[in-house]
N, C-alpha and C. Protein backbone atom coordinates (compact mmCIF):
# COMPACT_ATOMS: atom_id res chain seq x y z
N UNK A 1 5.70 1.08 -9.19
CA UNK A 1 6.29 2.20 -8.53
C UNK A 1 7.14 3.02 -9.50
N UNK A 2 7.64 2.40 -10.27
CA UNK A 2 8.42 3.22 -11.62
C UNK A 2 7.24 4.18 -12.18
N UNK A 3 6.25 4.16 -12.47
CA UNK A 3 5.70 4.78 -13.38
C UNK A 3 5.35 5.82 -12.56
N UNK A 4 5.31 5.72 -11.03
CA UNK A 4 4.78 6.85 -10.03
C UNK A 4 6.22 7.86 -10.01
N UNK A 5 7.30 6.93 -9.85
CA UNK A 5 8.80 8.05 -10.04
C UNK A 5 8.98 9.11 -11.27
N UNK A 6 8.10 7.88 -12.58
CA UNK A 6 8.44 8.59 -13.56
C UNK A 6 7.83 9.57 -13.59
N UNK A 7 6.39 9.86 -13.21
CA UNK A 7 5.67 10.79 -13.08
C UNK A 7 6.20 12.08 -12.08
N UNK A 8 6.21 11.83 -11.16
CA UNK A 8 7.53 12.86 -10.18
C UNK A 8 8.24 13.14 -11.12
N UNK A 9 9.58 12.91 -11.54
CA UNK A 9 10.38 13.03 -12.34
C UNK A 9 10.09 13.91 -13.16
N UNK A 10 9.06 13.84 -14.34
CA UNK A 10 8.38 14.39 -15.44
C UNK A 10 7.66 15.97 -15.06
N UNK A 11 7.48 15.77 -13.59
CA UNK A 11 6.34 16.83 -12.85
C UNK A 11 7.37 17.29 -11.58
N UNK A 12 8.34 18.17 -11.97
CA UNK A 12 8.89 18.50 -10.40
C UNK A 12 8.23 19.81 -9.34
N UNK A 13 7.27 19.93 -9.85
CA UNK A 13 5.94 20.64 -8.85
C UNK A 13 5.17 19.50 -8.24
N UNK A 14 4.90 18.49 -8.67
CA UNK A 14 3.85 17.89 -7.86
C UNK A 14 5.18 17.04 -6.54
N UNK A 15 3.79 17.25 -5.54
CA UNK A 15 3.93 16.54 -4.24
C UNK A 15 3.06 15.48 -3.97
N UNK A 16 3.55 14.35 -3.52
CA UNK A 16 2.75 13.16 -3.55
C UNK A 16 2.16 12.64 -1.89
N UNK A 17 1.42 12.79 -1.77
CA UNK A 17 1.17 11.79 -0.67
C UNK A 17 0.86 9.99 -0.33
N UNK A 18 1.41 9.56 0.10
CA UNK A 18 1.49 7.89 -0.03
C UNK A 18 0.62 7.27 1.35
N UNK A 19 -0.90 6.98 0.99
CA UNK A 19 -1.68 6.63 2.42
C UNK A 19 -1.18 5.02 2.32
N UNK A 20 -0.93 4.57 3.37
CA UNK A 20 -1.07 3.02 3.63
C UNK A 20 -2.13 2.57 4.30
N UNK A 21 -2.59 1.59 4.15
CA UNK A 21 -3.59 0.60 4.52
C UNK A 21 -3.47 -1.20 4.92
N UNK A 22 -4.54 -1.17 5.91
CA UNK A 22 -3.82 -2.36 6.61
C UNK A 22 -5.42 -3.29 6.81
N UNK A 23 -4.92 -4.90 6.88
CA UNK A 23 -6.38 -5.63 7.00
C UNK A 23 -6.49 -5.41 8.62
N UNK A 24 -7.75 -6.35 8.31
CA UNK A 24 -8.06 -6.02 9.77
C UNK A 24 -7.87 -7.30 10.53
N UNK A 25 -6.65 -8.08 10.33
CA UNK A 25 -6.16 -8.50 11.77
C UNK A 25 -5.17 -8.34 12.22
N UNK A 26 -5.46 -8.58 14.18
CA UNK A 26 -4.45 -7.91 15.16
C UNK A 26 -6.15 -6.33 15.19
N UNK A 27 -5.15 -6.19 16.04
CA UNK A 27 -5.96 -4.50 16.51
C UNK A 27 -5.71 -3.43 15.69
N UNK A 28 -6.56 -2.67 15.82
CA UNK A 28 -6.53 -1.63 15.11
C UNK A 28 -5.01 -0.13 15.44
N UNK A 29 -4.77 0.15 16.60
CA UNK A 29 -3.49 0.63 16.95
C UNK A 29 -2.29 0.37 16.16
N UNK A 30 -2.42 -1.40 16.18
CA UNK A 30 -1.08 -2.06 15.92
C UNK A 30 -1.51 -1.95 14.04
N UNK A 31 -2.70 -2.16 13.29
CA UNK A 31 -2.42 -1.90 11.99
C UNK A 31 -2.14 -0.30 11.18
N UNK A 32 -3.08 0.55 12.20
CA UNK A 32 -2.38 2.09 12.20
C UNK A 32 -0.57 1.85 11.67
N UNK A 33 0.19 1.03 12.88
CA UNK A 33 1.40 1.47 12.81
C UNK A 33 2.13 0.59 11.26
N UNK A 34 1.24 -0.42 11.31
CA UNK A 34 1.67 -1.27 9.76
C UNK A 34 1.72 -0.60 8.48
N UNK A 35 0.23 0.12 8.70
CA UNK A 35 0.01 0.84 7.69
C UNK A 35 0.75 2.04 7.33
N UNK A 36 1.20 2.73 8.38
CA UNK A 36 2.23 3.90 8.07
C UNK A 36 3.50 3.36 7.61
N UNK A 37 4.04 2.25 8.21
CA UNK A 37 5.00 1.60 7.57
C UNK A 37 5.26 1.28 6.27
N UNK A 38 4.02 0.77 5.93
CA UNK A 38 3.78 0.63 4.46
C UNK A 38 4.57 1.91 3.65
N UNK A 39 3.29 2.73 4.19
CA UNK A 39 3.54 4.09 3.23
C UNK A 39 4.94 4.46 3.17
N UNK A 40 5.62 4.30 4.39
CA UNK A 40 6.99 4.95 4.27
C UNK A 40 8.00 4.15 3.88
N UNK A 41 7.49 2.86 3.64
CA UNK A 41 8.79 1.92 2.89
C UNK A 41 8.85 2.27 1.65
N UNK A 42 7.33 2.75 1.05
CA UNK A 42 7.47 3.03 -0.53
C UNK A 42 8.36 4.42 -0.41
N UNK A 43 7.92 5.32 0.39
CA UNK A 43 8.69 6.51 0.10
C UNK A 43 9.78 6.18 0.41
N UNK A 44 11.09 5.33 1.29
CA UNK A 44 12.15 5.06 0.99
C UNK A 44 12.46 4.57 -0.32
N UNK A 45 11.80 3.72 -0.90
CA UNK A 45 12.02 3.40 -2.12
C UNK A 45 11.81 4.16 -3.28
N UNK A 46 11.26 5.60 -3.40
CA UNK A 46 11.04 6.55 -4.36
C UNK A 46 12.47 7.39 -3.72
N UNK A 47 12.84 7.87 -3.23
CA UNK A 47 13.89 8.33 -2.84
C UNK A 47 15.03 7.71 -2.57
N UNK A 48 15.24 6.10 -2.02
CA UNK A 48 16.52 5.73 -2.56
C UNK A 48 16.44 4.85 -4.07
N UNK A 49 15.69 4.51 -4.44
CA UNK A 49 15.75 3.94 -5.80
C UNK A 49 15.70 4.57 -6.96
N UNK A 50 14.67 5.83 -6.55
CA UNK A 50 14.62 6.68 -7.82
C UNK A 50 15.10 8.02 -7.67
N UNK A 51 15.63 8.09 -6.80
CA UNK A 51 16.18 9.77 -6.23
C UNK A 51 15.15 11.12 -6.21
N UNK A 52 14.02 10.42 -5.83
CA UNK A 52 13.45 11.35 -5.48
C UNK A 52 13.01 12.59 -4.38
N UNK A 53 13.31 13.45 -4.52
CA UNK A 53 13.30 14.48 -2.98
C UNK A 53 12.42 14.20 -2.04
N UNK A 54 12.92 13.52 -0.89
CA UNK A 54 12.25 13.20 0.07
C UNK A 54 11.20 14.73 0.65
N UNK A 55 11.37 15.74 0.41
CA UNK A 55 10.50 16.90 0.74
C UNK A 55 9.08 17.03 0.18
N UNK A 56 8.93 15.92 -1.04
CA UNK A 56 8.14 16.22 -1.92
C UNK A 56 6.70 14.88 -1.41
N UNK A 57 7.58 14.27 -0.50
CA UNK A 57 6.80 13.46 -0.50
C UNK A 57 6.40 13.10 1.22
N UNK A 58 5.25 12.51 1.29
CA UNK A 58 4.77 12.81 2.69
C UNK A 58 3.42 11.26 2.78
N UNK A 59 3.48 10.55 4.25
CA UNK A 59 3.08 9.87 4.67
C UNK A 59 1.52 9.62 5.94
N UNK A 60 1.37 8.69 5.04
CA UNK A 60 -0.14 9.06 6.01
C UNK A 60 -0.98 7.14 6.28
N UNK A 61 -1.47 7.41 7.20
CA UNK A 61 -2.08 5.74 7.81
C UNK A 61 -3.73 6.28 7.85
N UNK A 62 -3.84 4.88 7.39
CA UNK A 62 -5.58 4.85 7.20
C UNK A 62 -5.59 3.76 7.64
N UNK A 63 -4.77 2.67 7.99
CA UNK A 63 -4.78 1.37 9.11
C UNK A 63 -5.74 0.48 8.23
N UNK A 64 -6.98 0.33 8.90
CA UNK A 64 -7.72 -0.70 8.48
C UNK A 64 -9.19 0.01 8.13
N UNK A 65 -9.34 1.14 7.92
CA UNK A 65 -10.28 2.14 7.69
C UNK A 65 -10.95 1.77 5.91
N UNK A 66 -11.38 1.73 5.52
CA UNK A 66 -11.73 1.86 3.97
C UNK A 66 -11.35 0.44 3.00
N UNK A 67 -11.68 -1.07 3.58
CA UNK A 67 -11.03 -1.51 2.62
C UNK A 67 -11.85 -1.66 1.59
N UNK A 68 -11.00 -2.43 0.63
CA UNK A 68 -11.26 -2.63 -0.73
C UNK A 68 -11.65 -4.13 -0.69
N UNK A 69 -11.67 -5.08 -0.09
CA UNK A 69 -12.28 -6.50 -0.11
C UNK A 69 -12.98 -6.53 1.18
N UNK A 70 -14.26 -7.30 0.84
CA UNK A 70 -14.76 -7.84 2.56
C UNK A 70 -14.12 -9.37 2.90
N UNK A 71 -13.06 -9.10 4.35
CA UNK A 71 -12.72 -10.04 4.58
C UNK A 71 -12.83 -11.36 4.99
N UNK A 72 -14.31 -11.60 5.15
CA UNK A 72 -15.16 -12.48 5.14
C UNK A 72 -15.47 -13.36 4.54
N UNK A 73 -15.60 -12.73 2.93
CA UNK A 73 -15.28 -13.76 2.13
C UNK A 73 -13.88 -14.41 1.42
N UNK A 74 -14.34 -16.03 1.84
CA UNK A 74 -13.30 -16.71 1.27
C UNK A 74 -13.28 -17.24 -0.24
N UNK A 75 -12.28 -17.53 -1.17
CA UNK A 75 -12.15 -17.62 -2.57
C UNK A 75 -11.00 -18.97 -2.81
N UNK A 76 -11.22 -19.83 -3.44
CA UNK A 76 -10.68 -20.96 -3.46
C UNK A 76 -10.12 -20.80 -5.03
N UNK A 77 -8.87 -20.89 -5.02
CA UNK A 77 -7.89 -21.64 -6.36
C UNK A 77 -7.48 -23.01 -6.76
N UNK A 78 -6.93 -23.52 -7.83
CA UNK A 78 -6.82 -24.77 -7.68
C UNK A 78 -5.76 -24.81 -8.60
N UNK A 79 -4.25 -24.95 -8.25
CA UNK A 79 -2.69 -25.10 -8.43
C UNK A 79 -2.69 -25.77 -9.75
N UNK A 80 -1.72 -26.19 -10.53
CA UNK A 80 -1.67 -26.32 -11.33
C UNK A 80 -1.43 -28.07 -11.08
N UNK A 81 -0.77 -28.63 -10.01
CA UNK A 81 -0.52 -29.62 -9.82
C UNK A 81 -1.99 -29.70 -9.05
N UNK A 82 -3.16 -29.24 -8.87
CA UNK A 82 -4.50 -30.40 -8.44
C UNK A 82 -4.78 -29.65 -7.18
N UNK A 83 -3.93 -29.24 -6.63
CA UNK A 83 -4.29 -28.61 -4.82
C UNK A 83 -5.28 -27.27 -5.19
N UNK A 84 -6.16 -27.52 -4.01
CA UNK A 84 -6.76 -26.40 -3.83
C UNK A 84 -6.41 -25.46 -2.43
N UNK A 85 -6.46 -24.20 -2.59
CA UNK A 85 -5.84 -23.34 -1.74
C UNK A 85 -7.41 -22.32 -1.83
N UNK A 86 -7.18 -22.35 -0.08
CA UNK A 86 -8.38 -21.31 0.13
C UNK A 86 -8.00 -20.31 0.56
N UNK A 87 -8.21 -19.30 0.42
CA UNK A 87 -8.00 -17.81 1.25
C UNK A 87 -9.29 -16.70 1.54
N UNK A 88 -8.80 -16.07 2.54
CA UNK A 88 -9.60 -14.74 2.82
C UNK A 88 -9.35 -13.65 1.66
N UNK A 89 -9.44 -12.49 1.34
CA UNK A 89 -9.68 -11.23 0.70
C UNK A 89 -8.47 -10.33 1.11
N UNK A 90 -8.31 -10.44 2.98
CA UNK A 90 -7.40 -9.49 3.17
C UNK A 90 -6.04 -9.10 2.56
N UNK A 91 -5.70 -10.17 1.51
CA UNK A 91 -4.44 -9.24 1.38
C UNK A 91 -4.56 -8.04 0.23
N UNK A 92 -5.52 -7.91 -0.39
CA UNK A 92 -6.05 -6.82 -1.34
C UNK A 92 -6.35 -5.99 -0.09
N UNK A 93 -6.78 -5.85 0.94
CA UNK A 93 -6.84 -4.31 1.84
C UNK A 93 -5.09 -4.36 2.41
N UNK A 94 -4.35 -5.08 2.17
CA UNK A 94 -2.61 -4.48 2.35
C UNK A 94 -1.99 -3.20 1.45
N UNK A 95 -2.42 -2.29 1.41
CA UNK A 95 -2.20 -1.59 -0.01
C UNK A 95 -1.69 -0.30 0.77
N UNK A 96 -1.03 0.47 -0.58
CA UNK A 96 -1.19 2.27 -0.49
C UNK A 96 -1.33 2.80 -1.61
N UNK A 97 -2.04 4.24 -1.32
CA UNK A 97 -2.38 4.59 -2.67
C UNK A 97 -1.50 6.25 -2.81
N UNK A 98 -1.59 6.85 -3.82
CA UNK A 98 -1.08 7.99 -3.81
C UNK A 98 -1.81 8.87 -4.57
N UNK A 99 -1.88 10.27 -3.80
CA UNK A 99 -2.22 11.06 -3.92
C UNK A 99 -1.62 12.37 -4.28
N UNK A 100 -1.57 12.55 -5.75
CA UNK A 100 -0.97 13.81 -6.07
C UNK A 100 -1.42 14.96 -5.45
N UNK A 101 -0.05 16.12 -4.89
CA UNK A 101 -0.72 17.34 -4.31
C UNK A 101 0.06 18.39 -5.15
């Protein structure tokens, strides 16, 4: 997130937009509202961490629309102490991205 402030910072014409994105469990309504959350925790954090003008920057939900992993598949690790840990994909579709305007 520093390097996105620094860029603001460096560029006080550009306007950013911050989409959030959400997996797909629970319903789709309820990840809509996750996903906007997302987006707007980062923009609290570009504006209280880096003082950036909250005018410049603007929020948007894509919920569970477009991900980036199929959550279907599962992927197994194996700890350093011997355990193996299995997981789904979804937390790579937890994301936001930004869009310079």
């Amino acid at each position: 997130m520093a390097s996105v402030a620094a860029l603001l910072q460096a560029n006080p014409s550009y306007r950013l937009k911050v989409i959030g994105y959400a997996d797909s469990v629970g319903n789709s309504e309820n990840n809509n509202k996750i996903a906007l959350r997302r987006a707007n925790a980062v923009i609290d954090a570009l504006v209280n961490m880096f003082s950036i003008d909250a005018s410049r920057l603007s929020a948007e939900s894509k919920g569970e629309d477009a991900p980036l992993a199929n959550e279907s598949v599962k992927v197994s690790e194996t700890t350093s102490d011997g355990q193996v840990i299995s997981n789904n994909l979804s937390r790579m579709n937890r994301r936001v991205e930004f869009v310079i305007k």
